[in-house]
N, C-alpha and C. Protein backbone atom coordinates (compact mmCIF):
# COMPACT_ATOMS: atom_id res chain seq x y z
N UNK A 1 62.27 11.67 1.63
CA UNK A 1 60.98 11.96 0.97
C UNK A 1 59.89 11.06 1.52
N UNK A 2 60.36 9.51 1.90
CA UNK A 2 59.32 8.47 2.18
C UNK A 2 58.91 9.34 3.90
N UNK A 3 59.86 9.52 4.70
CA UNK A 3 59.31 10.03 5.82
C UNK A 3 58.57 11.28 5.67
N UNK A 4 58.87 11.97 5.03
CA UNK A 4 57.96 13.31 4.47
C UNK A 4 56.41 12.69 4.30
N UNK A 5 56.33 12.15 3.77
CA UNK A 5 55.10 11.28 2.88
C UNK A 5 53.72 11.34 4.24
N UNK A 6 54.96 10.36 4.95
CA UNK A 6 54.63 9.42 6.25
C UNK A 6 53.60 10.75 7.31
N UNK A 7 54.52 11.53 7.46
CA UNK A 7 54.21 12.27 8.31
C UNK A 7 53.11 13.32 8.08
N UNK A 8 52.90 13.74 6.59
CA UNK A 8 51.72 14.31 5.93
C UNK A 8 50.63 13.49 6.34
N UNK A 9 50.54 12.54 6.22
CA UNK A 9 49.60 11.38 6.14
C UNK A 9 48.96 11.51 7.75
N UNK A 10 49.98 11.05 8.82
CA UNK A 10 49.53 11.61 9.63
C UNK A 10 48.80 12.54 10.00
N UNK A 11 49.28 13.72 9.85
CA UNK A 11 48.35 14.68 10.25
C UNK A 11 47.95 14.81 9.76
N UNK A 12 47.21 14.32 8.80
CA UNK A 12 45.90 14.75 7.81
C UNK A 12 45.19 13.81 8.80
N UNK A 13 45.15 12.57 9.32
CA UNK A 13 44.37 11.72 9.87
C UNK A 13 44.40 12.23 11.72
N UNK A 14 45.29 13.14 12.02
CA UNK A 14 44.75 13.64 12.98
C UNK A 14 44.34 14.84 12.74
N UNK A 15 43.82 15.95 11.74
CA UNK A 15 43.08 16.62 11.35
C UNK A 15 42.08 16.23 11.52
N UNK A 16 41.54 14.96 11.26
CA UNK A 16 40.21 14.78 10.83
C UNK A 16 39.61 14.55 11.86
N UNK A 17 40.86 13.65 12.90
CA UNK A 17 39.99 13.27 14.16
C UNK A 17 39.69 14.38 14.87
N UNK A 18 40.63 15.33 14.94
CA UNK A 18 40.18 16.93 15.82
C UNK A 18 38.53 17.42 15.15
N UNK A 19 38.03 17.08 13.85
CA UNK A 19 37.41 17.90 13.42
C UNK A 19 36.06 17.13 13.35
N UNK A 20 36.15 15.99 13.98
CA UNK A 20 34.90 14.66 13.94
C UNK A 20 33.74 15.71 15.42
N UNK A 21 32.86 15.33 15.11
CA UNK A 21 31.58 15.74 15.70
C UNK A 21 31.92 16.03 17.60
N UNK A 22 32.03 16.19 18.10
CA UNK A 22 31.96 16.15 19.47
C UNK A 22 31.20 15.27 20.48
N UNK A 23 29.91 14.82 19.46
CA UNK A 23 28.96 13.88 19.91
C UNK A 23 30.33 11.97 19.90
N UNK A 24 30.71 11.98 18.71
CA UNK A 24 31.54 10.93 18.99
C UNK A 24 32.57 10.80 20.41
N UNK A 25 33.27 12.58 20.56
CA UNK A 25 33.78 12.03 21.40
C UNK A 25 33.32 11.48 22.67
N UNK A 26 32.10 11.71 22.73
CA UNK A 26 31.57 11.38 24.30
C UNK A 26 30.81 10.29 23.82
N UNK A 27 30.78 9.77 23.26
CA UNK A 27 30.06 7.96 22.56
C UNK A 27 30.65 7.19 23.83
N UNK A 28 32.02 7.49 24.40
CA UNK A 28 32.74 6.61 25.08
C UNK A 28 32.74 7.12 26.67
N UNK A 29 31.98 6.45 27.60
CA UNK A 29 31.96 7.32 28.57
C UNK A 29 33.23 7.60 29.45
N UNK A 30 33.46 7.97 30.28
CA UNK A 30 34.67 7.47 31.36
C UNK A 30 34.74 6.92 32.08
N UNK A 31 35.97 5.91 32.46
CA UNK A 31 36.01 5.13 33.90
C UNK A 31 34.88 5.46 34.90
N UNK A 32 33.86 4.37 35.36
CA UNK A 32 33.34 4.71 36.42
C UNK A 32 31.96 5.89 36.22
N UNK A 33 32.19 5.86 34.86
CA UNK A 33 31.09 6.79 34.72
C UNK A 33 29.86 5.94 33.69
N UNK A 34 28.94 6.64 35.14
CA UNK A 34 27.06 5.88 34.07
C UNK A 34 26.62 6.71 33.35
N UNK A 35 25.99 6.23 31.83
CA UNK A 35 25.12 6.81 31.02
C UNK A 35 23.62 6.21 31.31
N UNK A 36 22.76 7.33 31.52
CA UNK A 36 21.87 6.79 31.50
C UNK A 36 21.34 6.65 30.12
N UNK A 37 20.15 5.54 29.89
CA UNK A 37 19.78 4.62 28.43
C UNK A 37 18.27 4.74 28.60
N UNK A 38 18.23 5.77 27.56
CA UNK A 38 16.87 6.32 27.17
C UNK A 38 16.00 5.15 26.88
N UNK A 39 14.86 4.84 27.36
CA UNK A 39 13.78 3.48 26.31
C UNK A 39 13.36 4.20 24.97
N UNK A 40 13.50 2.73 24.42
CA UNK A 40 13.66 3.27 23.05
C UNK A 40 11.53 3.59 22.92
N UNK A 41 11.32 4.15 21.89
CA UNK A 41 9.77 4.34 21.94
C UNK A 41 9.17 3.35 21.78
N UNK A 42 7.40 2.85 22.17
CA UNK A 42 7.06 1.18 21.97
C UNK A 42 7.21 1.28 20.55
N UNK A 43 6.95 2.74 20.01
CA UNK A 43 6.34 2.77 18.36
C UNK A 43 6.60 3.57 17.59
N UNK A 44 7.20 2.96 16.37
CA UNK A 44 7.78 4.40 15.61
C UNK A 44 7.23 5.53 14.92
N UNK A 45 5.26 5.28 15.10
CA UNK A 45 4.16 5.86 14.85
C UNK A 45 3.37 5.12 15.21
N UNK A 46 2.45 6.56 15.72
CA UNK A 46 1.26 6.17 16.45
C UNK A 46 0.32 5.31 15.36
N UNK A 47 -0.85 4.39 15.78
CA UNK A 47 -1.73 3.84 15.22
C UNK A 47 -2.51 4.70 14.15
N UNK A 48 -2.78 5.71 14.64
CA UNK A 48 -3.60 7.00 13.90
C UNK A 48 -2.90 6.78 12.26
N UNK A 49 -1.60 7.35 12.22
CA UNK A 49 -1.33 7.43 11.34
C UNK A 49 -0.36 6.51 9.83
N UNK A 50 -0.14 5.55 10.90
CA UNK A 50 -0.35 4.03 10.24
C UNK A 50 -1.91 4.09 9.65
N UNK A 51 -2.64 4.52 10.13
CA UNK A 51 -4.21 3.87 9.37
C UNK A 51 -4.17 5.30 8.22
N UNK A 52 -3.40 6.33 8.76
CA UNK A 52 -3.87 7.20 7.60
C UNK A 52 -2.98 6.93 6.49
N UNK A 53 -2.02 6.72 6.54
CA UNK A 53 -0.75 6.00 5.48
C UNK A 53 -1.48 4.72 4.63
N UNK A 54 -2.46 3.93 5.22
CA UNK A 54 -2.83 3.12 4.58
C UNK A 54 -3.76 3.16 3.71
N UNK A 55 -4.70 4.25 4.10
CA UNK A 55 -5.95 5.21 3.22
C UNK A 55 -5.32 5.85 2.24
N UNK A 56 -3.75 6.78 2.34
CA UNK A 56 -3.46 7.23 1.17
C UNK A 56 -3.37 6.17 0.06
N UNK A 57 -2.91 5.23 0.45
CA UNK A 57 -2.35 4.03 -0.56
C UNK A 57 -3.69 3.66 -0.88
N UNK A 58 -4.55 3.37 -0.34
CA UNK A 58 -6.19 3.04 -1.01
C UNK A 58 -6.83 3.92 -1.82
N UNK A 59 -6.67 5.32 -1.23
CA UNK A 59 -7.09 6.19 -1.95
C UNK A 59 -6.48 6.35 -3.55
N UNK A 60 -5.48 6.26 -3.59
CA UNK A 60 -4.42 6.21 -4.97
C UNK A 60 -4.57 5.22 -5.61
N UNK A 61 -4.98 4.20 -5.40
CA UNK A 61 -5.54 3.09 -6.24
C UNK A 61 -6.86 3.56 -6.63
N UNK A 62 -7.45 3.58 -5.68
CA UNK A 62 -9.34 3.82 -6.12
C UNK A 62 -9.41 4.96 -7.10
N UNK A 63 -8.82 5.74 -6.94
CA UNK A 63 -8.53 7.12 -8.08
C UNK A 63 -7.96 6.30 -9.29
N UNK A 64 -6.93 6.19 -9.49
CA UNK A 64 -6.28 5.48 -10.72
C UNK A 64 -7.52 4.35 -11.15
N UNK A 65 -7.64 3.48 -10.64
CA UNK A 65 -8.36 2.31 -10.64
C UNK A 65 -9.81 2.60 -11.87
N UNK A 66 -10.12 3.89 -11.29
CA UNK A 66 -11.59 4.51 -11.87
C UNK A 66 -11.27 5.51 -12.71
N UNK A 67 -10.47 5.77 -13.09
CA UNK A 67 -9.85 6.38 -13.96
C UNK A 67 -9.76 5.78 -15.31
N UNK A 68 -8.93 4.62 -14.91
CA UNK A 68 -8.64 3.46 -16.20
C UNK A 68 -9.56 3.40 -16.43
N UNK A 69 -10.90 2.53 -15.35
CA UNK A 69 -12.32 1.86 -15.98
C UNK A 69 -12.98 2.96 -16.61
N UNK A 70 -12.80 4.13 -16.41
CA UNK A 70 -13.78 4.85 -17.10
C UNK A 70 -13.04 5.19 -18.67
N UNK A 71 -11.96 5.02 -19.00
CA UNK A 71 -11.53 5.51 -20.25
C UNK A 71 -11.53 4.23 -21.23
N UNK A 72 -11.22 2.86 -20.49
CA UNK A 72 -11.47 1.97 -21.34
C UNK A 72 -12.69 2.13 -22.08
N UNK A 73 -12.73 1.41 -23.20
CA UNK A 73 -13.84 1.90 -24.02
C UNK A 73 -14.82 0.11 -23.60
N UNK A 74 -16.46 0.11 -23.37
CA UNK A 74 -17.08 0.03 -23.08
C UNK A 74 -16.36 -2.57 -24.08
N UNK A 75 -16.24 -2.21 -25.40
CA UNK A 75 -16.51 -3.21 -25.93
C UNK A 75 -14.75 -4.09 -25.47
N UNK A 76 -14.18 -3.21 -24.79
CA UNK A 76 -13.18 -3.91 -24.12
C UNK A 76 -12.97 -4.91 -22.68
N UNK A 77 -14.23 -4.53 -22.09
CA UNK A 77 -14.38 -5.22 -21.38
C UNK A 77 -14.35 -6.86 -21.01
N UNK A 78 -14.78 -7.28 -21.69
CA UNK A 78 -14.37 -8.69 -22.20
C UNK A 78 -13.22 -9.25 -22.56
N UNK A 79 -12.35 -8.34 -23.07
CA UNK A 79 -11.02 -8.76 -23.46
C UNK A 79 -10.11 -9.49 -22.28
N UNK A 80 -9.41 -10.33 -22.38
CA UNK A 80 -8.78 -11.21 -21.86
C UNK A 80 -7.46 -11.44 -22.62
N UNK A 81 -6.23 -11.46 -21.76
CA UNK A 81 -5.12 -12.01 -22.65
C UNK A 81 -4.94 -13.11 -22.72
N UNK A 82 -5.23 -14.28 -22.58
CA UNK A 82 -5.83 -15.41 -22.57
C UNK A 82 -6.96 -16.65 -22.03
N UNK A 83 -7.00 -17.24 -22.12
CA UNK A 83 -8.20 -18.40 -21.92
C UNK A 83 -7.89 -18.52 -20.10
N UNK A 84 -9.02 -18.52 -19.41
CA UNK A 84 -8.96 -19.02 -18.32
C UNK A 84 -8.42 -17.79 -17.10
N UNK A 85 -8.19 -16.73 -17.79
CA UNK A 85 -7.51 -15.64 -17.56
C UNK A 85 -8.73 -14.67 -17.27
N UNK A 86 -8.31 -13.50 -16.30
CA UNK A 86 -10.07 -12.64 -15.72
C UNK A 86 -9.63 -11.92 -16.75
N UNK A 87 -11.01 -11.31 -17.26
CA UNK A 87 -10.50 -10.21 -18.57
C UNK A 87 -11.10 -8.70 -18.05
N UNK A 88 -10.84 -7.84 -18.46
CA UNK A 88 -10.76 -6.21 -18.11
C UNK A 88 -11.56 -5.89 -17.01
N UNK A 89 -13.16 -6.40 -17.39
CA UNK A 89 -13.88 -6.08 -16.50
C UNK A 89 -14.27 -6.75 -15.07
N UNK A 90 -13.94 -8.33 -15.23
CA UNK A 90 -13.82 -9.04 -14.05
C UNK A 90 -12.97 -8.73 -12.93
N UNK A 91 -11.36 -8.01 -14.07
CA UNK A 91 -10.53 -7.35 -12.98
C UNK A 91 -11.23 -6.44 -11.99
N UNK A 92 -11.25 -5.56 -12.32
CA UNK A 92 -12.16 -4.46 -11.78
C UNK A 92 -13.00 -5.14 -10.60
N UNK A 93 -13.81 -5.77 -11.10
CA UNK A 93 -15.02 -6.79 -10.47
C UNK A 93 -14.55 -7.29 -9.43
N UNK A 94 -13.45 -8.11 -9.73
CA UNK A 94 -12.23 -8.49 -8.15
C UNK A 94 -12.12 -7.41 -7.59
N UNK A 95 -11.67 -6.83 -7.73
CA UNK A 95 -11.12 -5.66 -6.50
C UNK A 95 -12.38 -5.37 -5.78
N UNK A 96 -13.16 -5.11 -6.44
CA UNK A 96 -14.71 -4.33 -5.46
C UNK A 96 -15.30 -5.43 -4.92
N UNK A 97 -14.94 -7.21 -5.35
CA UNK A 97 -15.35 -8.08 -4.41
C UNK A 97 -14.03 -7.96 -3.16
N UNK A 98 -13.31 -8.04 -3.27
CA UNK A 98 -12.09 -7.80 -2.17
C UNK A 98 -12.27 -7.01 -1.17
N UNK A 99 -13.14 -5.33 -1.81
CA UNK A 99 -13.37 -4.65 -0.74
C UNK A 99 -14.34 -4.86 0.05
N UNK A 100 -14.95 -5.96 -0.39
CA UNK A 100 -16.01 -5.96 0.61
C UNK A 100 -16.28 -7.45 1.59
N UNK A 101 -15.02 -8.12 0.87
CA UNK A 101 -14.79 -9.78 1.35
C UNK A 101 -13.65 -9.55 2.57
N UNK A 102 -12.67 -8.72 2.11
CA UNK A 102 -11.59 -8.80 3.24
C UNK A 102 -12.15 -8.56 4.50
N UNK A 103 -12.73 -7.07 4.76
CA UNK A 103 -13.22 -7.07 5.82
C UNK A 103 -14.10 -7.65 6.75
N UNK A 104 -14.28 -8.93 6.01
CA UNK A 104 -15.35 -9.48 7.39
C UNK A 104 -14.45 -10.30 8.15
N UNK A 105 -12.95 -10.17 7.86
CA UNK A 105 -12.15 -11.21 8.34
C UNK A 105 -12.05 -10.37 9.93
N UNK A 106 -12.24 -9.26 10.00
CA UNK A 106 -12.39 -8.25 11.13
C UNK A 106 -13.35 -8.12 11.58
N UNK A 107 -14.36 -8.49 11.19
CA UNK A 107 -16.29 -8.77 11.52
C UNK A 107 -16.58 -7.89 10.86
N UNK A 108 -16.48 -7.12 9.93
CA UNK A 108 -17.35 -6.04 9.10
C UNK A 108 -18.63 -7.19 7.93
N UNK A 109 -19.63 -6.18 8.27
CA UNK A 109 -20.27 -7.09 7.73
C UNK A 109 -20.24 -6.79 6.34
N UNK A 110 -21.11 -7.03 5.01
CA UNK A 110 -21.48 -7.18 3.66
C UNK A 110 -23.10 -6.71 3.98
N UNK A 111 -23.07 -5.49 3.41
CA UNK A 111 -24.27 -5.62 3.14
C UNK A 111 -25.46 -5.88 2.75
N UNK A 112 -26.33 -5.64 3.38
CA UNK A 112 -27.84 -6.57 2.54
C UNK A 112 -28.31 -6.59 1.19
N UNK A 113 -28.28 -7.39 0.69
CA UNK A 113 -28.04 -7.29 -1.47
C UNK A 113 -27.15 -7.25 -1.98
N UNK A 114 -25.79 -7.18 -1.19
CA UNK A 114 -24.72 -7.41 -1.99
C UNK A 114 -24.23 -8.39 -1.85
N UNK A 115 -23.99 -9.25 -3.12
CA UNK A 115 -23.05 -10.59 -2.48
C UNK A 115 -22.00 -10.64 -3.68
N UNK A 116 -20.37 -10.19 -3.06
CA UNK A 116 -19.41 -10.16 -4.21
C UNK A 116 -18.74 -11.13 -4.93
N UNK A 117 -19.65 -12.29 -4.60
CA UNK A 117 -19.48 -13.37 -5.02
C UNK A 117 -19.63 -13.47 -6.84
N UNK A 118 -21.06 -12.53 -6.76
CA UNK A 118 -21.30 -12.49 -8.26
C UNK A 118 -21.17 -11.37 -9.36
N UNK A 119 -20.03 -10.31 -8.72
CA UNK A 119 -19.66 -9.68 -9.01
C UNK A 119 -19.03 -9.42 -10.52
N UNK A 120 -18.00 -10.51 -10.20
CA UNK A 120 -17.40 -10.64 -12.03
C UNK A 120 -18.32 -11.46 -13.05
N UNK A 121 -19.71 -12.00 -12.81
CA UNK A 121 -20.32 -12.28 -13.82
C UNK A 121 -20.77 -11.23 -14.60
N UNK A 122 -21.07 -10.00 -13.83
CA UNK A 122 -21.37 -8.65 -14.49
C UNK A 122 -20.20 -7.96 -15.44
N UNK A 123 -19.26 -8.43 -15.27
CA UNK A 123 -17.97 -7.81 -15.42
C UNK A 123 -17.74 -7.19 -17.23
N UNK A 124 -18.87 -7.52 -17.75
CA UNK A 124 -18.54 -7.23 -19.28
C UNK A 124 -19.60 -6.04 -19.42
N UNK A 125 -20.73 -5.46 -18.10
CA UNK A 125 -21.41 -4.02 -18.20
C UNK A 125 -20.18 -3.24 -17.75
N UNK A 126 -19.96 -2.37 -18.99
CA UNK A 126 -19.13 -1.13 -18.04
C UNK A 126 -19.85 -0.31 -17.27
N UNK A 127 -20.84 -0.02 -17.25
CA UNK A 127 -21.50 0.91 -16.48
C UNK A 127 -21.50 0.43 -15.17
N UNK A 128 -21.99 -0.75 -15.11
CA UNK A 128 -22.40 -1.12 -14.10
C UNK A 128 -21.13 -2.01 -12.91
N UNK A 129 -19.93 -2.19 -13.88
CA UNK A 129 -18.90 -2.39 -12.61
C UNK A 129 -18.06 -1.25 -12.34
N UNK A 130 -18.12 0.04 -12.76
CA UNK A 130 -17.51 1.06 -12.28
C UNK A 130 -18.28 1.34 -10.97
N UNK A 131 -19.78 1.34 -10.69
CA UNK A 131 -20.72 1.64 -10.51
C UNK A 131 -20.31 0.68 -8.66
N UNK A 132 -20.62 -0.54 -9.12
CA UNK A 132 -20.05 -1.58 -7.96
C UNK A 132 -18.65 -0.85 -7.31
N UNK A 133 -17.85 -0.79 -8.01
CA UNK A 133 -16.32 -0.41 -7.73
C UNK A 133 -16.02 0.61 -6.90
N UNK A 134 -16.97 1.82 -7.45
CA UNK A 134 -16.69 3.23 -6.50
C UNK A 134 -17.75 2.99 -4.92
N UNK A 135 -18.39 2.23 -5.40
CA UNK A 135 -19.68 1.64 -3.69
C UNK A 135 -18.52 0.52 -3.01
N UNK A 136 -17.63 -0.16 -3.87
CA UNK A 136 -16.95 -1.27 -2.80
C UNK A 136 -15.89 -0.18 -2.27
N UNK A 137 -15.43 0.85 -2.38
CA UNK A 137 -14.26 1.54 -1.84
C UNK A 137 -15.04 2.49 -0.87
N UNK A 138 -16.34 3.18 -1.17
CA UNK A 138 -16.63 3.68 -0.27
C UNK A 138 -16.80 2.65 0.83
N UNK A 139 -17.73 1.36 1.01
CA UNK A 139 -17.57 0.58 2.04
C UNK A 139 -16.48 0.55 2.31
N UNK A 140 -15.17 0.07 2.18
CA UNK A 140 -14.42 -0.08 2.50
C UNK A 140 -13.94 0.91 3.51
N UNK A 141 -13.67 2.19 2.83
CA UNK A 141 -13.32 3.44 3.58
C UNK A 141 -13.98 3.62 5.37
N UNK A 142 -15.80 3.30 5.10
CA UNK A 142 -16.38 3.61 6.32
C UNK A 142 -16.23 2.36 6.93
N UNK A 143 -15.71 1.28 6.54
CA UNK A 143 -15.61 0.20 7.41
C UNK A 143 -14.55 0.48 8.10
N UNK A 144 -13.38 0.57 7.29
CA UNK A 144 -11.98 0.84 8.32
C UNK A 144 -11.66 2.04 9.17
N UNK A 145 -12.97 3.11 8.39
CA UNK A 145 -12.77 4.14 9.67
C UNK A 145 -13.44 4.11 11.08
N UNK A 146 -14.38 3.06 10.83
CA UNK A 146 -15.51 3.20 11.80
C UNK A 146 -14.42 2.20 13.28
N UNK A 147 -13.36 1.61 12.96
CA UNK A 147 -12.88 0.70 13.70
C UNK A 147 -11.50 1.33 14.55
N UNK A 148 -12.09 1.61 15.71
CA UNK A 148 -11.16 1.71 17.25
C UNK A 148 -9.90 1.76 17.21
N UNK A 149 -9.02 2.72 17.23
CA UNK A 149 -7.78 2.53 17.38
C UNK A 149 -7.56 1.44 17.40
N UNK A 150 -7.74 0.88 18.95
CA UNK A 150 -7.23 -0.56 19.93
C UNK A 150 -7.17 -1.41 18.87
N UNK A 151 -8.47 -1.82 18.28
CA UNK A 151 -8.32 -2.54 17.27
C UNK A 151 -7.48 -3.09 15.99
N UNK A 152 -6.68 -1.90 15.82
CA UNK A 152 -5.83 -2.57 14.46
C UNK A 152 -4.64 -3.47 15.44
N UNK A 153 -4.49 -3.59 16.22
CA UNK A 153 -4.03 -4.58 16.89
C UNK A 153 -4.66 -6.23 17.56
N UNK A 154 -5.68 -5.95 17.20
CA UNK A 154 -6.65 -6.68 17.77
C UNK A 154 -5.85 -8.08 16.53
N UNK A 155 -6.08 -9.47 17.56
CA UNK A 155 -5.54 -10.72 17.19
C UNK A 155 -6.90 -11.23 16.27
N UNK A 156 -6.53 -11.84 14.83
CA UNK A 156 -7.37 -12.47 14.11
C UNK A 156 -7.23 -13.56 13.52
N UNK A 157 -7.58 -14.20 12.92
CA UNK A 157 -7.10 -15.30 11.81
C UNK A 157 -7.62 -15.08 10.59
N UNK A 158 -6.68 -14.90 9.79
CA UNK A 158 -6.81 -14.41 8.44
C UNK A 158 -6.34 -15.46 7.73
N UNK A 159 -7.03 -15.90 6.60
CA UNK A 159 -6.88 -17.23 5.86
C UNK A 159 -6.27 -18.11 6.30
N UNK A 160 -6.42 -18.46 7.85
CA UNK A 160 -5.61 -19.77 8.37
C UNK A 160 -4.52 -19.20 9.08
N UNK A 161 -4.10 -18.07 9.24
CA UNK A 161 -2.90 -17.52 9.98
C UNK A 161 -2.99 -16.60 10.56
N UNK A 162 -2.35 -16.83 12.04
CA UNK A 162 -2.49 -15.71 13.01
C UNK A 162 -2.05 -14.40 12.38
N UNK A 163 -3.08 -13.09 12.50
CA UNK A 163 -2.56 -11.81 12.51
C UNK A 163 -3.21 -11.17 12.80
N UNK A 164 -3.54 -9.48 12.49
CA UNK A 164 -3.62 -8.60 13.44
C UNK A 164 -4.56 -8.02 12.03
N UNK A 165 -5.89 -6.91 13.07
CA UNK A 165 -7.05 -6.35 11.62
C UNK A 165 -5.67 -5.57 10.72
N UNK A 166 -4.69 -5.35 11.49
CA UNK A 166 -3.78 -3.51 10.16
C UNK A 166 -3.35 -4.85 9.09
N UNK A 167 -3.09 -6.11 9.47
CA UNK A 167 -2.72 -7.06 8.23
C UNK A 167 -3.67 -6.78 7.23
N UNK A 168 -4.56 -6.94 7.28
CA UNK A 168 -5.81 -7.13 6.55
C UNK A 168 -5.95 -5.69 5.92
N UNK A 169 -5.79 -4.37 6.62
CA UNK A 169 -5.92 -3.37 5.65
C UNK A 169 -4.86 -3.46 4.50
N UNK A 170 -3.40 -3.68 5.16
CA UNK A 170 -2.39 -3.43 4.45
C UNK A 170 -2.65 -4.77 3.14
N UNK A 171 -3.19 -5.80 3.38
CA UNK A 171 -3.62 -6.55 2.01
C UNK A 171 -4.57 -5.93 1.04
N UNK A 172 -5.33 -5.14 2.03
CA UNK A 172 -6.35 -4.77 1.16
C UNK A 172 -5.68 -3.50 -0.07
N UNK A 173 -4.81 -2.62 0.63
CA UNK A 173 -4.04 -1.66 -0.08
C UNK A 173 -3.14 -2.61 -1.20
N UNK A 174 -2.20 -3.51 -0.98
CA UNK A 174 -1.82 -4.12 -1.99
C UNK A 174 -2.42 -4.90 -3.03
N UNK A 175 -3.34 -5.92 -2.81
CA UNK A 175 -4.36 -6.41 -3.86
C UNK A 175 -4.69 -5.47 -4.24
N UNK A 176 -5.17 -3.90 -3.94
CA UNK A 176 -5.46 -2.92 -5.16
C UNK A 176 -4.84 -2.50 -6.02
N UNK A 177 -3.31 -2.28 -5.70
CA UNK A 177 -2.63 -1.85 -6.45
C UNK A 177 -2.06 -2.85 -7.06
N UNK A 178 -1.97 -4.01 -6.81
CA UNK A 178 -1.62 -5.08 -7.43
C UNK A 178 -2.40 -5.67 -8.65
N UNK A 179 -3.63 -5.39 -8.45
CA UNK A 179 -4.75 -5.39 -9.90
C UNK A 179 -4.48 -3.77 -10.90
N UNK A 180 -4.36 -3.10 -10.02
CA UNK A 180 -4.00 -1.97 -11.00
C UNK A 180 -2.85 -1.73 -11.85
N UNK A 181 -1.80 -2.36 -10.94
CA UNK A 181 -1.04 -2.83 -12.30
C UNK A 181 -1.71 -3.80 -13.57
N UNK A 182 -2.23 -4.66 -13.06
CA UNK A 182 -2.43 -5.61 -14.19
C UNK A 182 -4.10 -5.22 -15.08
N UNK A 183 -4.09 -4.23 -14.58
CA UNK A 183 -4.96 -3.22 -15.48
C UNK A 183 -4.34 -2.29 -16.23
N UNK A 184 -3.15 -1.90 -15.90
CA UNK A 184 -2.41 -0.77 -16.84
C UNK A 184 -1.89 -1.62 -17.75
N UNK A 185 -1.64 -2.87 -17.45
CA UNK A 185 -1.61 -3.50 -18.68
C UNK A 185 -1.84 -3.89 -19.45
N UNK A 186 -2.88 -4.07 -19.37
CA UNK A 186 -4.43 -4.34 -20.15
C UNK A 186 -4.26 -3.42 -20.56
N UNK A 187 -4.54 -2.17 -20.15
CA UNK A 187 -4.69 -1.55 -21.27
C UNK A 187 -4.01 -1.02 -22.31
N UNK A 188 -2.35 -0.98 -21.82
CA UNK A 188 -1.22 -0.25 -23.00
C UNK A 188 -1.42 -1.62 -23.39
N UNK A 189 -1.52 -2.98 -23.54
CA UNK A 189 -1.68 -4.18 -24.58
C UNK A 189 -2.47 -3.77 -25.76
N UNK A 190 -3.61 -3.10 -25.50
CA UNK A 190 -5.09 -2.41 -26.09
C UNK A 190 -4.89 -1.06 -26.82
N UNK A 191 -3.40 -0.63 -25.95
CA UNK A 191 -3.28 1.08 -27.17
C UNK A 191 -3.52 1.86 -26.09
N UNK A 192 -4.44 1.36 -24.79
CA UNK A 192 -4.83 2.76 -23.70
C UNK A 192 -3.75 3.21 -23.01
N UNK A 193 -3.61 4.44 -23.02
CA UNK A 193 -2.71 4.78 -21.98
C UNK A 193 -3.68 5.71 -21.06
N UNK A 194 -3.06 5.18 -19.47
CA UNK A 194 -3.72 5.24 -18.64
C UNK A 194 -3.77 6.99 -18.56
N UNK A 195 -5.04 7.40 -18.39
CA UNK A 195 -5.34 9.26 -17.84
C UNK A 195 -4.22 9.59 -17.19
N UNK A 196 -3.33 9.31 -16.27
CA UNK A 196 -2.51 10.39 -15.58
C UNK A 196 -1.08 9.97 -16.41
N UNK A 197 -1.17 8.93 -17.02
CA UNK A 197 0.41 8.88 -17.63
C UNK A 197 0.35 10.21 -18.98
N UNK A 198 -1.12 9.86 -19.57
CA UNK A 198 -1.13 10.96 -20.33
C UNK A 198 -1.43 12.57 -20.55
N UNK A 199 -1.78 12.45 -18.77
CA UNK A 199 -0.94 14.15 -18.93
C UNK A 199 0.13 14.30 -19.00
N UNK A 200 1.30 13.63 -18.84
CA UNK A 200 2.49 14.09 -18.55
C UNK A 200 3.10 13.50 -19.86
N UNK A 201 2.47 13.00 -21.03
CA UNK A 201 2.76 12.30 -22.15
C UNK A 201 3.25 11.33 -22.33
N UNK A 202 3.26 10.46 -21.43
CA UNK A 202 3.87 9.18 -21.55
C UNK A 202 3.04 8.26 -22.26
């Protein structure tokens, strides 16, 4: 019976090898025989669409982002979960200084009258930092489109450390969404649930 066993076993394991891909069997070349070795590509995507991958992710913040600010209700703005802490509307206020601070690390300039320096002192008008917010994303947008392929490779120094302008977008995409979390929290703290969770009823 044990040799019975034995020998099932077997050919089940040379079943399998008869039935393995054909590509394996030639993995192994033969004696004396050359494969030639494809170069691998410089890039696993072109620049183009690295920059458009990075706009979706901006874009999806700036939507959500203005979404929240507009449903929060106006006397929430001020709210803070504690002392020393940015409260609702300063958040906001950061991000639209961000969009318009990061990029000069690439030479984009700031435009004339805006300085996002004093951005979150406003931060308790709702009107008026939604207002800032949807103008810092449009800059943003025509800044990073207006810039040269070649360029997102282009060598910079960004807060003290060598890198490249796509660093600087790809921060810019995370600090957004990284405040937008801590805006959705703000607001389910507050009772808001954010516009798109509540279509779907969450």
């Amino acid at each position: 019976m044990k040799k019975i066993f034995v020998s099932a076993a077997a050919l089940a394991v040379a079943f399998a090898l008869a039935a393995a891909p054909v590509r394996a069997q030639d993995s192994k070349p033969a004696a004396g025989h050359k494969v030639e070795q494809k170069p691998a590509p410089k890039e696993a995507r072109p620049k183009a669409d690295v920059r458009a991958e990075i706009f979706e992710q901006l874009e999806d913040a700036r939507e959500k982002l203005l979404a929240l600010a507009t449903v929060i209700p106006a006397e929430k703005y001020t709210w803070r979960p504690g002392e020393g802490v940015r409260s609702v509307g300063e958040v906001f206020a950061h991000v639209a200084a961000a969009n318009y601070f990061l990029p000069t690390f690439w030479g984009a300039k700031v435009p004339e009258g805006v300085d996002p320096r004093n951005f979150e002192k406003d931060g308790a008008d709702k009107a008026k930092t939604i207002a800032t917010l949807k103008k810092s994303f449009d800059h943003l947008r025509a800044e990073a489109s207006s810039l040269p392929e070649d360029d997102l490779d282009r060598t910079i120094t960004f807060f003290g450390r060598v890198a490249v302008v796509r660093d600087v977008l790809l921060t810019l995409a995370s600090h957004a969404h990284e405040h937008l979390g801590q805006s959705i929290a703000y607001a389910r703290t507050n009772k808001i649930t954010p516009p798109w969770s509540a279509k779907e009823g969450q």
